[in-house]
Protein backbone atom coordinates (compact mmCIF):
# COMPACT_ATOMS: atom_id res chain seq x y z
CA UNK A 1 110.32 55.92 -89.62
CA UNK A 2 109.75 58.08 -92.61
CA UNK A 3 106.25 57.10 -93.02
CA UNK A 4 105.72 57.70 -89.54
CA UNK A 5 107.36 61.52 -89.86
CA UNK A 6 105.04 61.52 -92.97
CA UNK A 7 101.72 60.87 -90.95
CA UNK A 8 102.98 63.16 -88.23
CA UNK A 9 103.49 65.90 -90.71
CA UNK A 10 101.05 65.68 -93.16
CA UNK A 11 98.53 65.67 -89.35
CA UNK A 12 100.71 69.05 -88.22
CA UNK A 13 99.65 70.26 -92.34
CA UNK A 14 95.79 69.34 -91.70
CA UNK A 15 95.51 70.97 -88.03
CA UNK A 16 97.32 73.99 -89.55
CA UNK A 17 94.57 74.36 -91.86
CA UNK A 18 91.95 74.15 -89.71
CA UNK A 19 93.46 76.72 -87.61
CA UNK A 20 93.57 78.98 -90.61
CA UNK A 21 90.29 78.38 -91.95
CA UNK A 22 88.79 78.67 -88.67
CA UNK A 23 90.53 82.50 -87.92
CA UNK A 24 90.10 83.33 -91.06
CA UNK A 25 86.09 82.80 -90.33
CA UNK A 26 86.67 84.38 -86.91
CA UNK A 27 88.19 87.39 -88.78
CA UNK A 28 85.93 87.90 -91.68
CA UNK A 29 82.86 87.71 -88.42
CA UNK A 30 84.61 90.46 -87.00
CA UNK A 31 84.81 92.43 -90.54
CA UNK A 32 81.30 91.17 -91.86
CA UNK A 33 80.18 94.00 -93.82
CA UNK A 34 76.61 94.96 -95.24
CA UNK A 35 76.06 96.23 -98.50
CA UNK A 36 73.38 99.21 -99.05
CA UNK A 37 71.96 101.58 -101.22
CA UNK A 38 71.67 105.43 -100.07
CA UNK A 39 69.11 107.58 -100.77
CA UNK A 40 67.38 111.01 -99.77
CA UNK A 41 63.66 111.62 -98.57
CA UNK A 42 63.37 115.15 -97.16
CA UNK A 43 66.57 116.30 -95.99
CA UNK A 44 67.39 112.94 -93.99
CA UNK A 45 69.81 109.55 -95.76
CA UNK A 46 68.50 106.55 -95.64
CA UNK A 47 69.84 103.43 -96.61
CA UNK A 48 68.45 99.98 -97.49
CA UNK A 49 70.28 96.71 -97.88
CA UNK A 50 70.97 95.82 -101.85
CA UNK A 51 69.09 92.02 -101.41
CA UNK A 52 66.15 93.61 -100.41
CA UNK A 53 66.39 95.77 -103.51
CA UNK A 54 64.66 94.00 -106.84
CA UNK A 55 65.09 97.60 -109.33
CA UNK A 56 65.15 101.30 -109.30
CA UNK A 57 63.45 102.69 -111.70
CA UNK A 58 62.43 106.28 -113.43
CA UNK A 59 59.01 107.20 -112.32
CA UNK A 60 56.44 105.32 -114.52
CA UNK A 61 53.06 106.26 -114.66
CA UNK A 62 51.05 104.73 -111.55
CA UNK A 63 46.90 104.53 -111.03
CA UNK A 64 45.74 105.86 -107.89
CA UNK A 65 43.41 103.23 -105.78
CA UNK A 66 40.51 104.21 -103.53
CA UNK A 67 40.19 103.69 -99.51
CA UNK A 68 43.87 103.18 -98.85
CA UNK A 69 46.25 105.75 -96.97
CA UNK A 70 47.28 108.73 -98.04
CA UNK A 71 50.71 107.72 -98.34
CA UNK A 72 49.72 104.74 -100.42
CA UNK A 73 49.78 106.54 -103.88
CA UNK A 74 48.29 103.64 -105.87
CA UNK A 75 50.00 100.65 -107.67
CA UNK A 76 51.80 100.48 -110.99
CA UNK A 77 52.26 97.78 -113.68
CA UNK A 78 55.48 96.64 -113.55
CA UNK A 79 56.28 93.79 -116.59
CA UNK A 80 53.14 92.41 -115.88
CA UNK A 81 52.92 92.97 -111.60
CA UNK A 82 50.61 95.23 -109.94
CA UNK A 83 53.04 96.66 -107.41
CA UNK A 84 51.69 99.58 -104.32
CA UNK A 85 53.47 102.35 -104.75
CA UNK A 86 54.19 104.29 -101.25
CA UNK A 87 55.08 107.84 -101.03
CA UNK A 88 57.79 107.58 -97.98
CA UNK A 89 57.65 111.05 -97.87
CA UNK A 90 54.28 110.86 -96.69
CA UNK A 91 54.87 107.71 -94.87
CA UNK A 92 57.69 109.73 -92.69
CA UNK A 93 54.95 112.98 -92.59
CA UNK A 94 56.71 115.27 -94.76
CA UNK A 95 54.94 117.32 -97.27
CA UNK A 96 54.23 115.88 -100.52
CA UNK A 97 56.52 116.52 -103.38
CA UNK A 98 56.01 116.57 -106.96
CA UNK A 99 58.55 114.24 -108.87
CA UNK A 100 61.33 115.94 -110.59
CA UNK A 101 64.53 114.74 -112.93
CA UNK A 102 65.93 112.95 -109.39
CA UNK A 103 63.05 111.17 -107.99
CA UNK A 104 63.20 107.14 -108.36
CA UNK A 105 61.30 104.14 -107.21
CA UNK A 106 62.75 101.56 -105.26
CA UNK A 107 60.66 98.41 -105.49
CA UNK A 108 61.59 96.33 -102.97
CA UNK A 109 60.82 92.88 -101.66
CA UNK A 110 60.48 90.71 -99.01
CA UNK A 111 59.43 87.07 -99.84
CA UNK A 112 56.33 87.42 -101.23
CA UNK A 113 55.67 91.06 -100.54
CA UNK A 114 56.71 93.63 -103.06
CA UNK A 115 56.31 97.51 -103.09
CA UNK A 116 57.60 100.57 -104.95
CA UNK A 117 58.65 103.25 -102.94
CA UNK A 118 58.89 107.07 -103.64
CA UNK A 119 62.08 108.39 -103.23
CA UNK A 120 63.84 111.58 -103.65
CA UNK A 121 67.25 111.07 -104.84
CA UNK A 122 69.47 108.36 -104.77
CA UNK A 123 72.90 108.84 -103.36
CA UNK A 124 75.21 105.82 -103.44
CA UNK A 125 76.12 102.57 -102.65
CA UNK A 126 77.30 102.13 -98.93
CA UNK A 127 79.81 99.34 -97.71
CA UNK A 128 79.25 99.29 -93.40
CA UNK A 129 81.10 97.07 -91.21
CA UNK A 130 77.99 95.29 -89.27
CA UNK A 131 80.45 96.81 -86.07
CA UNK A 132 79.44 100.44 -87.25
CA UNK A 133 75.86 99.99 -87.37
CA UNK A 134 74.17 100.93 -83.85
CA UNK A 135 71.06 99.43 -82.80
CA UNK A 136 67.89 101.49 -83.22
CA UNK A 137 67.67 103.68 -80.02
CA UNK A 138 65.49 103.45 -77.50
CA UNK A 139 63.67 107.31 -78.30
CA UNK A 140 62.84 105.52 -81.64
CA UNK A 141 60.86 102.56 -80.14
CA UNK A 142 57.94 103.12 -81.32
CA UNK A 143 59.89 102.94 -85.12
CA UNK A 144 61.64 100.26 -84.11
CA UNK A 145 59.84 97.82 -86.69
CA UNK A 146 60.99 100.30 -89.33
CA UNK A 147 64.83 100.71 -88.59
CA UNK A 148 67.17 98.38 -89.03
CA UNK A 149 69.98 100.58 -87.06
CA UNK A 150 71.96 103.78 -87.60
CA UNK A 151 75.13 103.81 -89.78
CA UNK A 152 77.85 105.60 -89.12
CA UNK A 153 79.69 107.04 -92.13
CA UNK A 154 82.57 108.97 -92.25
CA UNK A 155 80.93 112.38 -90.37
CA UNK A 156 77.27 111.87 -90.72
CA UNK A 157 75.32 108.97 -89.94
CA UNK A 158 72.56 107.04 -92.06
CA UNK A 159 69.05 105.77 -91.07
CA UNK A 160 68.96 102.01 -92.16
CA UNK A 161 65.63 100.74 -93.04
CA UNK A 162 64.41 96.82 -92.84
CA UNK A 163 62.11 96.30 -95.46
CA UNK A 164 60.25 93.68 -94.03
CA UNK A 165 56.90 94.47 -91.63
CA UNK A 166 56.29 97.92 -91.27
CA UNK A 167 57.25 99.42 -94.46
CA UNK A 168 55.70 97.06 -96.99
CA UNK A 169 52.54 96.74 -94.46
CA UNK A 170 49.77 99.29 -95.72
């Protein structure tokens, strides 16, 4: 009898466990969260995810490259990589600004594309449960390649770019 009460309760230990583990997955779904990185272009917050992120840097010196868009400002050495360097104040068709004490480069990556990116001023990292993050609207279709969704933050809400397609395409 006792090893039979053993089996029984070391079974009622084991399906216990699995019941945790498995609500415990079903919770953290439901509290999934996405890290990102805030910044300013214009008078707008955006916000990128962090693993999309390879460094932010000063502004570096950067050679300007003929027949490309405006927006495209040229491409800077980086350690040894010739990275584009976009303006995305001129991607989003705001006027050009000259870099002062706050303006960074993001250099971002997906898989084998990589790109600086013209910023104005960083802000801060975000934490967003994936539940607060909207899909891009409708109105914004034509963007939709660009936007990853809209955050909602305490009282204002934040534009969350995908770094993959349009943004790294030039």
């Amino acid at each position: 009898m006792d090893a039979q009460l053993s089996n029984v309760l070391q079974q009622q230990q084991q399906q216990q466990q699995k019941h945790n583990l498995l609500n415990n997955t079903d919770n953290n779904k439901e509290e999934e969260e996405i890290q990102l990185v805030g910044f300013i272009v214009g008078d707008e917050e955006y916000a990128i995810p962090i693993l999309d992120i390879q460094e932010i840097i000063k502004p570096i010196e950067y050679t300007r490259i003929p027949s490309t868009p405006a927006y495209v400002l040229g491409a800077f050495n980086l350690r040894g990589n010739v990275i584009p360097l976009i303006d995305l104040r001129m991607k989003f068709n705001l006027p050009k600004k000259e870099a002062d004490e706050t303006t960074r480069y993001i250099v971002m990556r997906d898989g084998d594309n990589i790109a600086g990116f013209v910023i104005d001023k960083l802000t801060e990292a975000v934490r967003l449960k994936k539940s607060s993050i909207d899909p891009t609207p409708e109105t914004l279709h034509k963007d939709q390649g660009m936007i990853y969704g809209i955050g909602k933050k305490e009282k204002t809400i934040i534009t969350i770019l995908k770094v993959a397609k349009r943004l790294l395409s030039h």
